[in-house]
N, C-alpha and C. Protein backbone atom coordinates (compact mmCIF):
# COMPACT_ATOMS: atom_id res chain seq x y z
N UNK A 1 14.75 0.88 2.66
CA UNK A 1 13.62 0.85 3.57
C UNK A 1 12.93 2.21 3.62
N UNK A 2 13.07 2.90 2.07
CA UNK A 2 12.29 3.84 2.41
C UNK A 2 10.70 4.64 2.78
N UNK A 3 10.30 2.84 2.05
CA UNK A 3 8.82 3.35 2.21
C UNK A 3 8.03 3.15 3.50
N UNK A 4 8.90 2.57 4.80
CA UNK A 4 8.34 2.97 6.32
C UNK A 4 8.20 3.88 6.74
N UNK A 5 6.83 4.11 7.63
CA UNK A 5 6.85 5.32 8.77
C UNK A 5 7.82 5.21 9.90
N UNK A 6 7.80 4.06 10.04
CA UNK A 6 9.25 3.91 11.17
C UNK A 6 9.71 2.70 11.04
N UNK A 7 10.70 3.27 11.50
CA UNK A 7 12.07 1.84 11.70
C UNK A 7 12.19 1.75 13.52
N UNK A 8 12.03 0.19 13.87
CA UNK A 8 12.24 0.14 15.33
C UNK A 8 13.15 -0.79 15.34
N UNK A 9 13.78 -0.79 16.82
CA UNK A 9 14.64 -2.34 16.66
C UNK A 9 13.36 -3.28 17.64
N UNK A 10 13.60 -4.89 17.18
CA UNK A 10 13.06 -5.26 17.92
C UNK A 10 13.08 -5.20 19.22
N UNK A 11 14.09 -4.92 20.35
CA UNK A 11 13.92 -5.03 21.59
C UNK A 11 12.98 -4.04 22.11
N UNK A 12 13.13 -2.85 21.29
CA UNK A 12 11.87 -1.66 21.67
C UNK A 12 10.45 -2.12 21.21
N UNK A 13 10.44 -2.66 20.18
CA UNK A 13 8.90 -3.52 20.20
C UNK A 13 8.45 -4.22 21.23
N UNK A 14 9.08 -4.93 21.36
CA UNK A 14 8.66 -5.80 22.45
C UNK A 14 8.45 -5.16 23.70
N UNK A 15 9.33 -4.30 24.15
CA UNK A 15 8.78 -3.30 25.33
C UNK A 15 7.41 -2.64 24.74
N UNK A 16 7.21 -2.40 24.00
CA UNK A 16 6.13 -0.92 23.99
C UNK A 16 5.26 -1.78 22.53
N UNK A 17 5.32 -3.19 22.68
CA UNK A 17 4.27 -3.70 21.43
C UNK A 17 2.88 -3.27 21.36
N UNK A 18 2.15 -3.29 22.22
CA UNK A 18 0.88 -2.32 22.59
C UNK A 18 0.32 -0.91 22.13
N UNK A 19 1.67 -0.26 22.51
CA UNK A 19 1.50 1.29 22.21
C UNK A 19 1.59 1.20 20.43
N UNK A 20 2.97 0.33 20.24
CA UNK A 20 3.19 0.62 18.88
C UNK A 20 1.98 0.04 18.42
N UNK A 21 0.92 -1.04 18.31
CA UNK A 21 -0.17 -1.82 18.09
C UNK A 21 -1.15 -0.71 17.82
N UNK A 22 -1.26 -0.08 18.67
CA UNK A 22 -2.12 0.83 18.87
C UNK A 22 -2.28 2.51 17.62
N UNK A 23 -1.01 2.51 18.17
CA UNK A 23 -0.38 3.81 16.91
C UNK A 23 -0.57 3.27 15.46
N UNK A 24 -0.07 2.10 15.41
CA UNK A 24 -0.29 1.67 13.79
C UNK A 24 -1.56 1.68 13.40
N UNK A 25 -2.73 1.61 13.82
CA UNK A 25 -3.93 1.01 13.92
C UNK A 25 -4.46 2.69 13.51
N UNK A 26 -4.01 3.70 14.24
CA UNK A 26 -4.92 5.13 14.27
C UNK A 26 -3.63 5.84 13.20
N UNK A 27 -2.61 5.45 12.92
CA UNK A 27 -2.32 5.92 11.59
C UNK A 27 -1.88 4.93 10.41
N UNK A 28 -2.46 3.94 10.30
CA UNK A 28 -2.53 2.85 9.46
C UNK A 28 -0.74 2.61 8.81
N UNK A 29 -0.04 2.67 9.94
CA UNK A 29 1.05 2.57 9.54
C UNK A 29 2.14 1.47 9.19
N UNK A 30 3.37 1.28 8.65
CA UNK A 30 3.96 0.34 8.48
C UNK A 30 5.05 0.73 9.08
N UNK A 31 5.07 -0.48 9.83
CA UNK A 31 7.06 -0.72 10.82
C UNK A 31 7.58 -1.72 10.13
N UNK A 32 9.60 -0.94 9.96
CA UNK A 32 10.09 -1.99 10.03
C UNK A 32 11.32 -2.54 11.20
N UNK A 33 10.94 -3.66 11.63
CA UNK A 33 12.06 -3.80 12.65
C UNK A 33 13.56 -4.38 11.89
N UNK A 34 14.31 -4.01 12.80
CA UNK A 34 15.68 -3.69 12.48
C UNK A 34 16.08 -4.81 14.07
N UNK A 35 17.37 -5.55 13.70
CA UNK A 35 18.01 -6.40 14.71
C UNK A 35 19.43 -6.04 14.52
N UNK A 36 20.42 -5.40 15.56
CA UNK A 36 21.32 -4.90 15.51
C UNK A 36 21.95 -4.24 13.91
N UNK A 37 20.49 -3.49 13.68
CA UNK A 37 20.50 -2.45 12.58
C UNK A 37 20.36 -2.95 11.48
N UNK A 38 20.10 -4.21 11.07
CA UNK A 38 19.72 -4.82 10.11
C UNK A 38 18.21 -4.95 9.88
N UNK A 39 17.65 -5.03 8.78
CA UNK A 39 15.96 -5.02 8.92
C UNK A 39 16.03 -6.60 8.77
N UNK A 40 14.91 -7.08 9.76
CA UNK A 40 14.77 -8.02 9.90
C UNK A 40 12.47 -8.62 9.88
N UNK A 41 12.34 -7.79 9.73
CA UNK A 41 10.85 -7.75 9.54
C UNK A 41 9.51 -6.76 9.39
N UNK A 42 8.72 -6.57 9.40
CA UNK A 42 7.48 -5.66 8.73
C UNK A 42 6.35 -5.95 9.64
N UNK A 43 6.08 -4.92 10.35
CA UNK A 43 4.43 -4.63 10.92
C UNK A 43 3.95 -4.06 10.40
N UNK A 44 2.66 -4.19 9.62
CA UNK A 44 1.44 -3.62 8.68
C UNK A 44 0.00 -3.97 9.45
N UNK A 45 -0.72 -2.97 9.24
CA UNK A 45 -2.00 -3.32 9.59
C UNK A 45 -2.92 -4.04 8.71
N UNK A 46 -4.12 -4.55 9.21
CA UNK A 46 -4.70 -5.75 8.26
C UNK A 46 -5.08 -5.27 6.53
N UNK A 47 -5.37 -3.63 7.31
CA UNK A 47 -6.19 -3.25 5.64
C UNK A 47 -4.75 -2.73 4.77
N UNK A 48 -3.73 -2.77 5.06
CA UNK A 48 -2.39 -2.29 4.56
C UNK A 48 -2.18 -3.31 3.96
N UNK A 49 -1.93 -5.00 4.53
CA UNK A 49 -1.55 -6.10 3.95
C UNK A 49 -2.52 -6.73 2.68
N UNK A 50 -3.65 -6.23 3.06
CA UNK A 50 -4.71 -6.36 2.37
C UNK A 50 -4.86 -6.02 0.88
N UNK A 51 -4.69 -4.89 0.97
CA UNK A 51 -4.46 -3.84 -0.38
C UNK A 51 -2.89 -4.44 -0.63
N UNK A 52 -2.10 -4.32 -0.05
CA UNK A 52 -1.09 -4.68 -0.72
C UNK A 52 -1.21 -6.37 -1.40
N UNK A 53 -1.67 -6.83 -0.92
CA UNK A 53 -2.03 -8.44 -1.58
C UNK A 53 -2.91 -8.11 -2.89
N UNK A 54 -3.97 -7.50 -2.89
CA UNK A 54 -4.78 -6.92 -3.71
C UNK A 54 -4.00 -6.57 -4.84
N UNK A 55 -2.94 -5.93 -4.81
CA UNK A 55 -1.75 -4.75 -6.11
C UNK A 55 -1.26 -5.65 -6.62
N UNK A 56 -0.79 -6.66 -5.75
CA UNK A 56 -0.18 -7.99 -6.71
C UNK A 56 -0.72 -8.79 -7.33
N UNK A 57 -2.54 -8.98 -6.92
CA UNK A 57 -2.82 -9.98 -7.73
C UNK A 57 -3.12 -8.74 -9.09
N UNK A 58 -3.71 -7.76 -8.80
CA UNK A 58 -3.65 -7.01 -9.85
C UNK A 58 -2.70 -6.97 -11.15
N UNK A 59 -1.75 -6.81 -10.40
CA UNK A 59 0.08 -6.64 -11.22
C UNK A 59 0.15 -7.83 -11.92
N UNK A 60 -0.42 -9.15 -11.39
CA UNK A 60 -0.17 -10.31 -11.80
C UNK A 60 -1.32 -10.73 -13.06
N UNK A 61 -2.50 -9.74 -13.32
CA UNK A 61 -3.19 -10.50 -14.11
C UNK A 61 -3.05 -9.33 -15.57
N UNK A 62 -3.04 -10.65 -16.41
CA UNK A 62 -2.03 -9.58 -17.67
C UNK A 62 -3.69 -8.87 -18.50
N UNK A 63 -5.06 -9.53 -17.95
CA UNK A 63 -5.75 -8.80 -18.96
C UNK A 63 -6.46 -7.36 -18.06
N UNK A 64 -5.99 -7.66 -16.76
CA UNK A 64 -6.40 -6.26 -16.57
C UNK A 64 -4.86 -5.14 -16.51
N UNK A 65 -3.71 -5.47 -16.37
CA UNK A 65 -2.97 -4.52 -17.17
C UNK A 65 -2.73 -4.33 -18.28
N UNK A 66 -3.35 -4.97 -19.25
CA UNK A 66 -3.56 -4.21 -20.93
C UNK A 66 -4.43 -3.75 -20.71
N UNK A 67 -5.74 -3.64 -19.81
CA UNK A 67 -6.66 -2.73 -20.12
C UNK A 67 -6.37 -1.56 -19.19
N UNK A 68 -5.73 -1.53 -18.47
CA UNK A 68 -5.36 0.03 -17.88
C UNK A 68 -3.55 0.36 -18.91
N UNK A 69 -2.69 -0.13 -19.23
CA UNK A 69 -2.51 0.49 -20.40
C UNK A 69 -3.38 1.06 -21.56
N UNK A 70 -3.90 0.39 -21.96
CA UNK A 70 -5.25 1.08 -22.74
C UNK A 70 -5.28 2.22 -22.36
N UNK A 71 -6.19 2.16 -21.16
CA UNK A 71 -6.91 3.50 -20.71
C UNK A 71 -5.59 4.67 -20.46
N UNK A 72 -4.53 4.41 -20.34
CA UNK A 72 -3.30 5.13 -19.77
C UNK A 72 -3.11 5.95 -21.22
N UNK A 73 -3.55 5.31 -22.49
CA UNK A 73 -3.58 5.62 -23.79
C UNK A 73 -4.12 6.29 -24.63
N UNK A 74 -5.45 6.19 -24.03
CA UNK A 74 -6.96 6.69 -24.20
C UNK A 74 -7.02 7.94 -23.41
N UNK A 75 -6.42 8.21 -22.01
CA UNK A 75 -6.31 9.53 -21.52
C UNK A 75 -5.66 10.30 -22.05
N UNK A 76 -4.06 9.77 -22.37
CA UNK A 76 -3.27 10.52 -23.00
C UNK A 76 -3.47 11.23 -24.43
N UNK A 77 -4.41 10.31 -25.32
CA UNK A 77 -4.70 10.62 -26.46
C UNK A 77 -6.14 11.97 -26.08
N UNK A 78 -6.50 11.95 -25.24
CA UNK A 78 -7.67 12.97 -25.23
C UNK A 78 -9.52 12.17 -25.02
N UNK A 79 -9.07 10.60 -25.30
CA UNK A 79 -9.99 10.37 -25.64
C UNK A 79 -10.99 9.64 -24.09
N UNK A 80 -11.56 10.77 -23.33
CA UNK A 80 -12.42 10.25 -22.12
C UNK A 80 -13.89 11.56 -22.78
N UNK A 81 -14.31 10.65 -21.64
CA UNK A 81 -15.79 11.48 -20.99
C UNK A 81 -15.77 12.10 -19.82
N UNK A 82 -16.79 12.85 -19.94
CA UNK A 82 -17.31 13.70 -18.44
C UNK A 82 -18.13 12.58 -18.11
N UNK A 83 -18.61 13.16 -16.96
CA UNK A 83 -19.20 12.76 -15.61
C UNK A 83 -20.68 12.23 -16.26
N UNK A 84 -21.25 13.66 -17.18
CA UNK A 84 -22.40 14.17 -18.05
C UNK A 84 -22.78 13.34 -18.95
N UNK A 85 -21.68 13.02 -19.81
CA UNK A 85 -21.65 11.84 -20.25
C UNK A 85 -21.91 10.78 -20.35
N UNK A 86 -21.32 10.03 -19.27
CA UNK A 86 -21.68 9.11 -18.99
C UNK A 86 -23.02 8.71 -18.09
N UNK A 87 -22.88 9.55 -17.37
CA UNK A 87 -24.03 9.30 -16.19
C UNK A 87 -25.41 10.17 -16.48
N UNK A 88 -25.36 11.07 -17.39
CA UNK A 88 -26.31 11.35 -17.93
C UNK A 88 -26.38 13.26 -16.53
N UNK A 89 -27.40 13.42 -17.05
CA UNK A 89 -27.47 14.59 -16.01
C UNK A 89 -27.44 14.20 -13.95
């Protein structure tokens, strides 16, 4: 569970669901609750679940990860543009 900002148990959620509501919201954070120390569930905010739904369909479509392998290929080899380049002056 390392990639939470915090770990709560549920009974403290439920006291202070508001505050925590609130806090997640002004640091776009992710909870996970814990039930006699076991994790038992995930509070994310909308644009957190969002993007994260987003990565998977990403992850899931095989012609846009051959084309960022590609490009992962194309950087490594040297082969990009400037800004100038492309966009002109």
């Amino acid at each position: 569970m390392e990639d939470f900002q915090q770990i709560l148990p549920v009974t403290k959620v439920k006291r202070h669901l508001l505050d925590i509501l609130k806090r997640m919201e002004e640091e776009d954070a992710t909870i996970a609750l814990t039930r006699n120390g076991e994790p038992v569930g995930v509070m994310m905010t909308p644009a957190r679940y969002e993007a994260l739904l987003e990565t998977i369909e990403i992850l899931g479509d095989k012609e846009i990860m051959r084309a960022l392998e590609q490009s992962t290929k194309d950087f490594k080899s040297g082969k990009v543009f400037t800004d100038e380049e492309v966009w002109g002056d």
